[in-house]
Protein backbone atom coordinates (compact mmCIF):
# COMPACT_ATOMS: atom_id res chain seq x y z
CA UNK A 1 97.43 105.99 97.70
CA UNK A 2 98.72 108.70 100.03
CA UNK A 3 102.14 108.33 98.98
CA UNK A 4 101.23 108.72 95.33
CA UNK A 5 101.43 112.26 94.93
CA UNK A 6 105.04 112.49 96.81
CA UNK A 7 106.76 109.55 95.43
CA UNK A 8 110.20 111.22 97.30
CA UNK A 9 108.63 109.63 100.09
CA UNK A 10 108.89 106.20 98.66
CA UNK A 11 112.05 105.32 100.78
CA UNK A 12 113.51 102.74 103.09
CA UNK A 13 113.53 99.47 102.79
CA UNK A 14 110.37 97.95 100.29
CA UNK A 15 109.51 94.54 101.52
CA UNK A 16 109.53 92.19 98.29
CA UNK A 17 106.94 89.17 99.82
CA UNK A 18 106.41 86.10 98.48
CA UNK A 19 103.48 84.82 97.00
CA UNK A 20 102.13 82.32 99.45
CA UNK A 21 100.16 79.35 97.72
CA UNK A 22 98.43 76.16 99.62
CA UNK A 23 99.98 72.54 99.38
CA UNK A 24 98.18 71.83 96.80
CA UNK A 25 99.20 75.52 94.71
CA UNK A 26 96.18 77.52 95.19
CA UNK A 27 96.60 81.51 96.05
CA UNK A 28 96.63 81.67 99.41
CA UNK A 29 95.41 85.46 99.87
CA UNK A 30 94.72 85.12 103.81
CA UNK A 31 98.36 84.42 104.07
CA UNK A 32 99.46 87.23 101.92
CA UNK A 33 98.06 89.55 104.37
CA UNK A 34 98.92 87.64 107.39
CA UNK A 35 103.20 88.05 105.82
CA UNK A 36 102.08 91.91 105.08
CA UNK A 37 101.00 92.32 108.74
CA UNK A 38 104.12 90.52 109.76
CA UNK A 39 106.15 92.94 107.87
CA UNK A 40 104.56 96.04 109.15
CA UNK A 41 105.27 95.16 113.06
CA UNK A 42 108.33 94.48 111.80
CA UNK A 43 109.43 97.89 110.24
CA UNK A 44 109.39 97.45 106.66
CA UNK A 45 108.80 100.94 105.45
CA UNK A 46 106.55 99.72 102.14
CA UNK A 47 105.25 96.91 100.29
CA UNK A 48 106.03 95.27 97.19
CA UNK A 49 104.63 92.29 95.75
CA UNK A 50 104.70 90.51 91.80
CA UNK A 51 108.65 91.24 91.57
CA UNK A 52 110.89 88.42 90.66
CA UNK A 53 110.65 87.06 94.25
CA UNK A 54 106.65 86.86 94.14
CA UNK A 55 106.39 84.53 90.86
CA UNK A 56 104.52 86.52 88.54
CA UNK A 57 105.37 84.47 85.19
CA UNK A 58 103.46 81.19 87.08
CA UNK A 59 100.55 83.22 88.20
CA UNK A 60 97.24 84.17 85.75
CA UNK A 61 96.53 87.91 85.40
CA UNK A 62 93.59 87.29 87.79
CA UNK A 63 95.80 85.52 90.41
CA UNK A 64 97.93 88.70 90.15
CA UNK A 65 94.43 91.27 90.25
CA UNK A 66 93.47 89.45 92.92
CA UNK A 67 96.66 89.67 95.03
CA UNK A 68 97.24 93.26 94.14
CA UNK A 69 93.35 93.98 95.69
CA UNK A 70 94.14 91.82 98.42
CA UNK A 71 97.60 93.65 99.85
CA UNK A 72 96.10 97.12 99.26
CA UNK A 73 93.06 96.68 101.62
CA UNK A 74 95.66 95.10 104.14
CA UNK A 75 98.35 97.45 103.75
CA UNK A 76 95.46 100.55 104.19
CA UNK A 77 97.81 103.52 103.35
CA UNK A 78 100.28 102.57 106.34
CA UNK A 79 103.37 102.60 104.27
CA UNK A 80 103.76 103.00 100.54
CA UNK A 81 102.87 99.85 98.06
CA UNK A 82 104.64 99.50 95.09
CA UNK A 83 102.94 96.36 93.33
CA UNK A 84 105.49 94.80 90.46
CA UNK A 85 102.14 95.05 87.18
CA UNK A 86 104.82 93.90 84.39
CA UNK A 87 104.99 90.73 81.80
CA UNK A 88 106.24 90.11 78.54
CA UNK A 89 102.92 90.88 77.03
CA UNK A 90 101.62 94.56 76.95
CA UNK A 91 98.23 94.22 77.18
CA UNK A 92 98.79 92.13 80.15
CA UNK A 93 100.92 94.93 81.87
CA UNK A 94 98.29 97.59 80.95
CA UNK A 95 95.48 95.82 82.60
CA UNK A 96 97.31 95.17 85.97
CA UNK A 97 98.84 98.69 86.32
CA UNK A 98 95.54 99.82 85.89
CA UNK A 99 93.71 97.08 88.43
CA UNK A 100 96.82 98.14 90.62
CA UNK A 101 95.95 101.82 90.11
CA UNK A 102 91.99 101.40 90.69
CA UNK A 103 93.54 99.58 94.16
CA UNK A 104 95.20 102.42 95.59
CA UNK A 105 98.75 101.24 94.86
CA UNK A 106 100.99 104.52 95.59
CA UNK A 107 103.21 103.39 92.43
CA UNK A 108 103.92 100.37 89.97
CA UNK A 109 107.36 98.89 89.57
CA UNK A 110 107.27 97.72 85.90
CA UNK A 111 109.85 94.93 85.12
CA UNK A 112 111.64 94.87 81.27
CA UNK A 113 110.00 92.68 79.06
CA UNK A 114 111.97 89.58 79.07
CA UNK A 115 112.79 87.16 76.28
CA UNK A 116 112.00 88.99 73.75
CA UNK A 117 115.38 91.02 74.12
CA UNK A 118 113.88 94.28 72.55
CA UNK A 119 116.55 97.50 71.70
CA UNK A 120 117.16 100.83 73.99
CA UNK A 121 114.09 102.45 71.59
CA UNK A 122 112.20 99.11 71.92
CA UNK A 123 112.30 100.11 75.94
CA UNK A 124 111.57 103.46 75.57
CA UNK A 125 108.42 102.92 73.48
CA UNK A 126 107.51 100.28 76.05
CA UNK A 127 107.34 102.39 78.79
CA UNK A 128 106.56 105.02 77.36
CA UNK A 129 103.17 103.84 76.40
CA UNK A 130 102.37 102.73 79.93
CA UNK A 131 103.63 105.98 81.17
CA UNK A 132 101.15 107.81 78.61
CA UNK A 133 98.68 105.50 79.91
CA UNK A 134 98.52 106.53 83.53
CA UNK A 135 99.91 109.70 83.62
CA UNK A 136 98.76 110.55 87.35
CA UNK A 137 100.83 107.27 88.44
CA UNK A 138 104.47 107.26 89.43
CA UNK A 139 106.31 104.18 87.45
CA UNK A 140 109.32 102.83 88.51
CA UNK A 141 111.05 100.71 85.64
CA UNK A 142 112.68 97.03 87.19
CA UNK A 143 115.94 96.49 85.51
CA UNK A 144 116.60 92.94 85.68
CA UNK A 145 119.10 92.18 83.36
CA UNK A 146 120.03 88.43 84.57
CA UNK A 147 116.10 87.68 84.22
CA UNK A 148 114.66 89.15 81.42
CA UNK A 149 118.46 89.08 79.03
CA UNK A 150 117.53 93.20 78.48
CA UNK A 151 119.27 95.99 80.02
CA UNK A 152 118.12 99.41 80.39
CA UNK A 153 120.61 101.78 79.55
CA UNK A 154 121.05 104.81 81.63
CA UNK A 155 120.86 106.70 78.91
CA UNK A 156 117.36 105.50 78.07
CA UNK A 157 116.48 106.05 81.72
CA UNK A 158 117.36 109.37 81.40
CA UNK A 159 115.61 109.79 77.92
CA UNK A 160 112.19 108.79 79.72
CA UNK A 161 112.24 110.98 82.43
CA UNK A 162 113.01 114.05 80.15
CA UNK A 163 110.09 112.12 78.33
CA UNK A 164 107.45 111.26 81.10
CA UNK A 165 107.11 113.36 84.79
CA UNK A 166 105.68 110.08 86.18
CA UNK A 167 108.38 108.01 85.24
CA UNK A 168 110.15 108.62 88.92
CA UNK A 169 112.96 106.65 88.99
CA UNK A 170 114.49 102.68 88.81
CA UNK A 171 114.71 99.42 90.88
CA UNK A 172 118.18 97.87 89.50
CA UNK A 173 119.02 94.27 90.08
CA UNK A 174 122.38 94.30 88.38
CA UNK A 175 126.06 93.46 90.09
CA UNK A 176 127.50 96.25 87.95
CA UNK A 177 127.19 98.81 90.67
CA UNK A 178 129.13 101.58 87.91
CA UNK A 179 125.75 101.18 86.83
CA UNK A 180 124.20 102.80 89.61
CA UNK A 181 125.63 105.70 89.27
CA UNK A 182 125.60 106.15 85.77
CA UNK A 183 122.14 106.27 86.07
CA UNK A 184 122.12 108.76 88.46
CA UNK A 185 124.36 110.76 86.92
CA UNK A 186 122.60 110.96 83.30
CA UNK A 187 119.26 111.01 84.44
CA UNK A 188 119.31 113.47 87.34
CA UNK A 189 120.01 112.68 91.12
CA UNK A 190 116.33 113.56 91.73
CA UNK A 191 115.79 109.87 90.07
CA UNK A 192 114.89 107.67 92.78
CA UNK A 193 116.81 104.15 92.64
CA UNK A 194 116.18 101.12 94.60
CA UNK A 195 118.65 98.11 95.07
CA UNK A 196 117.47 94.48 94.28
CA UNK A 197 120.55 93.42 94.72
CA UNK A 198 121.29 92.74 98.69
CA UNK A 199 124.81 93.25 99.31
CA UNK A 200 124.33 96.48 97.55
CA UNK A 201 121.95 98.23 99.14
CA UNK A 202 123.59 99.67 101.96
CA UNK A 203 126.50 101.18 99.34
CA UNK A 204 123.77 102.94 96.83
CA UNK A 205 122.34 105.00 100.06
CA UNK A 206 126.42 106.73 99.92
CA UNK A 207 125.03 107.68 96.20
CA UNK A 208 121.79 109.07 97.22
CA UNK A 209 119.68 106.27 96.20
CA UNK A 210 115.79 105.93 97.72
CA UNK A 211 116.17 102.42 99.40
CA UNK A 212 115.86 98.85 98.68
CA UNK A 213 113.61 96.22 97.43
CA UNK A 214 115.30 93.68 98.89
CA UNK A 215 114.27 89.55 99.34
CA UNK A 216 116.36 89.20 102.23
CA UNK A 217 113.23 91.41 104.05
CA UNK A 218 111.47 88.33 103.76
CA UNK A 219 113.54 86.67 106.31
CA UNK A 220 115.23 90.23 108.23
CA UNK A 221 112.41 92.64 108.10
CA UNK A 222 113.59 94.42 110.84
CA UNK A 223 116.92 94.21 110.15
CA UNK A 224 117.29 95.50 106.44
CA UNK A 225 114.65 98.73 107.93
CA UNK A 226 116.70 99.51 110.44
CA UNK A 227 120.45 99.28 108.44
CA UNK A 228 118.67 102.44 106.45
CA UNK A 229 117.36 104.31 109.35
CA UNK A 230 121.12 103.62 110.96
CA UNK A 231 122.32 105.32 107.76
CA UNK A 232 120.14 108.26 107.49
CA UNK A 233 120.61 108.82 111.25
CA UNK A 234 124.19 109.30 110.52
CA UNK A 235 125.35 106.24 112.38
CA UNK A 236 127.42 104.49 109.91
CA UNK A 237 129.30 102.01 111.55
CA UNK A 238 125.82 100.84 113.00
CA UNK A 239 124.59 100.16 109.60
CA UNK A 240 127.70 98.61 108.18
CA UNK A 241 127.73 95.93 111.55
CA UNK A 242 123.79 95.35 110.07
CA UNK A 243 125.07 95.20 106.08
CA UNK A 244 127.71 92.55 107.11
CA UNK A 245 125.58 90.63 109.83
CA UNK A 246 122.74 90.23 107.54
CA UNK A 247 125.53 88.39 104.60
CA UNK A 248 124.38 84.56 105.71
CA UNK A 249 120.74 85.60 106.02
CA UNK A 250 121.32 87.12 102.11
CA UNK A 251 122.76 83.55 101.44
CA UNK A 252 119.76 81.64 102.76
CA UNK A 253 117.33 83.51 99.84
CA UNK A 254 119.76 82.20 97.15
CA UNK A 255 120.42 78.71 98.40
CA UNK A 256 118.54 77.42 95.27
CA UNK A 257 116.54 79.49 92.99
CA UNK A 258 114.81 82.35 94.87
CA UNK A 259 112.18 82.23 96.42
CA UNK A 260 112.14 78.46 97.30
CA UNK A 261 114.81 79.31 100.31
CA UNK A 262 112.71 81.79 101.87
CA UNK A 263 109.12 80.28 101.31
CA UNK A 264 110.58 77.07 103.10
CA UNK A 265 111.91 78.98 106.08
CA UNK A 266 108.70 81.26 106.57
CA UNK A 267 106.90 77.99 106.38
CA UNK A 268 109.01 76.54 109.49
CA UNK A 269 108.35 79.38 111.40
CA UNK A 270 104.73 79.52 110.96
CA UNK A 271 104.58 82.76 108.84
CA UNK A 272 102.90 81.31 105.79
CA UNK A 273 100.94 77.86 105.45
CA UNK A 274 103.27 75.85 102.83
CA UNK A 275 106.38 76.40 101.48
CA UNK A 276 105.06 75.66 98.12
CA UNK A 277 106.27 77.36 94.62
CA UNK A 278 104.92 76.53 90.99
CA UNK A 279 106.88 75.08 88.55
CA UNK A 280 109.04 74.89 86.84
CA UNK A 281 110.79 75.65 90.31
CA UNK A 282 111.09 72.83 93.04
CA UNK A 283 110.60 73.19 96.73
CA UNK A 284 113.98 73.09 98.80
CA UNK A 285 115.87 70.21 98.39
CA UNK A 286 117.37 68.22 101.35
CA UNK A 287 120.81 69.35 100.61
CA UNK A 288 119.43 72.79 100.00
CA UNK A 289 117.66 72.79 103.55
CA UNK A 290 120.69 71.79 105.77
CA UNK A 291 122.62 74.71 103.62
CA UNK A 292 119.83 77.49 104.52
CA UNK A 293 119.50 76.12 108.16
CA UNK A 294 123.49 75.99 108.71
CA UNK A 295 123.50 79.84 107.32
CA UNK A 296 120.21 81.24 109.22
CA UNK A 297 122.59 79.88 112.70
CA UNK A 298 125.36 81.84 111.08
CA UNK A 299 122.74 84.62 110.87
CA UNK A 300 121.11 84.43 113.82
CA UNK A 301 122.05 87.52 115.82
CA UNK A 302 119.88 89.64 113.36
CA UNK A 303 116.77 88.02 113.23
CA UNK A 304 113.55 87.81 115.06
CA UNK A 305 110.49 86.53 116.17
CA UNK A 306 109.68 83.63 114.68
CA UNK A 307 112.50 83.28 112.01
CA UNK A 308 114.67 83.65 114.93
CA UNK A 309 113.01 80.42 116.52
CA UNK A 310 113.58 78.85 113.03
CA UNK A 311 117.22 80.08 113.51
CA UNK A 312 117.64 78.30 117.01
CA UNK A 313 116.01 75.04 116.47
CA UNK A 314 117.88 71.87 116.45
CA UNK A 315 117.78 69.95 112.95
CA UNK A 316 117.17 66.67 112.42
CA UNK A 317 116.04 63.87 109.69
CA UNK A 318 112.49 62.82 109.92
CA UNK A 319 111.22 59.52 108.96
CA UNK A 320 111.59 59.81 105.18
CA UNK A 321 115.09 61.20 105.84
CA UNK A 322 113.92 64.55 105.16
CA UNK A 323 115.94 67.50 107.04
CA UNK A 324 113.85 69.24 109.67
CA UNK A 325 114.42 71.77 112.05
């Protein structure tokens, strides 16, 4: 919880890992930390986990507690952690931020409460409440729109951090990249914003923005940390040749609904035990799996270790026809 008193300092690239579960759909905690430890060597600059990548809506509030304990004691106050505490239910979001607050999390990245499509006030009252709640915790709001059908306006943005000092700033995951700056630009350009959306994170650093919470870190960790150090070392063109090498790798994560991409190629390379994810997803598909493995090649010249193995290795049908690298 060092970083919880500065959250300025929350910056860089904020590793969004997946949940890892057994074959059979258990929690698989051990490899949690073993994909956190992977991340630090790599250069991710902080940790994130419970986001839209991590599969909070098919995990119990204790399977979330649990996983929020379990990345806090591993991460150790190395780089910030910025546990996603949000649901559709308040009470729900209450009890996490505070099991992630009691953990040592440096800040909470609260997602909009999907389906239930609530008005600009509805979100201000919303976060307002959990704001008033833990008023010595920096809260980042997740704007989401293409999830949760609710936008948060930058007006309302702006209206909560008039409203709340520990409301620091926004993670948006929205194509309209106007938005970006609106927010910026009616709620102060001391708000910190993240990108969740890939291909835009290296053009919201030209606005000032904090960094990136981006799933292609699952694959690229040290990639995507160094395209911002590039940046804010002044060497542009260094992190534009990363922004456009890193477009297949993007490509894999979205091959079919994300995270089932990613959790099958950290699987292959030995980084987590199964590539399994809950329903109502489906693991990769066979079509799916010669798509990700034809655009990690296309990819290959920015990854590592053992993605990069994944990346080299010659693919093939197994006995049941199944693709395999």
């Amino acid at each position: 919880m060092r970083f919880r008193g500065d959250p300025a300092s929350i910056r860089g690239s904020i590793a969004p890992v997946v949940s890892p579960f057994t074959a059979e759909g258990a929690p698989d905690l051990d490899g949690l930390r073993a994909l956190i430890r992977w991340q630090l060597a790599s250069g991710s600059h902080g940790i994130s986990l419970g986001g839209s990548t991590g599969e909070p809506s098919a995990q119990t509030e204790q399977e979330r507690a649990a996983a929020i304990r379990a990345a806090a004691d591993e991460i150790g106050d190395r780089v910030p952690f910025v546990p996603g505490t949000g649901s559709a239910r308040l009470e729900e979001t209450l009890a996490l931020t505070a099991v992630a607050r009691e953990a040592g999390a440096d800040a909470v990245l609260i997602i909009t409460p999907y389906y239930a499509r609530p008005t600009q006030e509805g979100l201000f009252h919303w976060y307002s409440t959990i704001a008033g709640e833990f008023p010595d915790l920096p809260v980042i709001a997740y704007n989401v729109p293409s999830r949760t059908a609710t936008d948060i306006a930058p007006e309302t943005v702006a209206r909560l951090r008039r409203a709340h000092d520990n409301i620091v700033g926004v993670k948006e995951t929205t194509r309209d990249f106007e938005h970006f700056s609106r927010v910026l630009h009616a709620a102060g350009r001391d708000t910190l914003v993240w990108s969740g959306i890939e291909l835009l994170c290296l053009p919201l650093l030209a606005l000032g923005g904090a960094g990136f919470v981006s799933a292609t870190a699952n694959l690229a960790p040290g990639a995507v940390a160094r395209m911002y150090e590039h940046w804010t070392a002044g060497e542009f063109d260094k992190a534009r040749d990363l922004h456009f090498g890193l477009h297949p790798v993007t490509d894999v994560i979205f091959t079919e609904t994300n995270p089932a991409a990613a959790k099958w190629v950290l699987a292959r390379a030995g980084l987590i035990a199964s590539g399994y994810v809950r329903p109502p997803l489906v693991p990769l598909t066979e079509p799916g799996q010669r798509r990700a493995m034809e655009l990690l090649r296309a990819g290959a010249a920015v990854l590592e270790g053992p993605v990069a193995r994944v990346a080299g290795a010659t693919f093939r049908s197994d006995d049941q026809g199944r693709a395999v690298p």
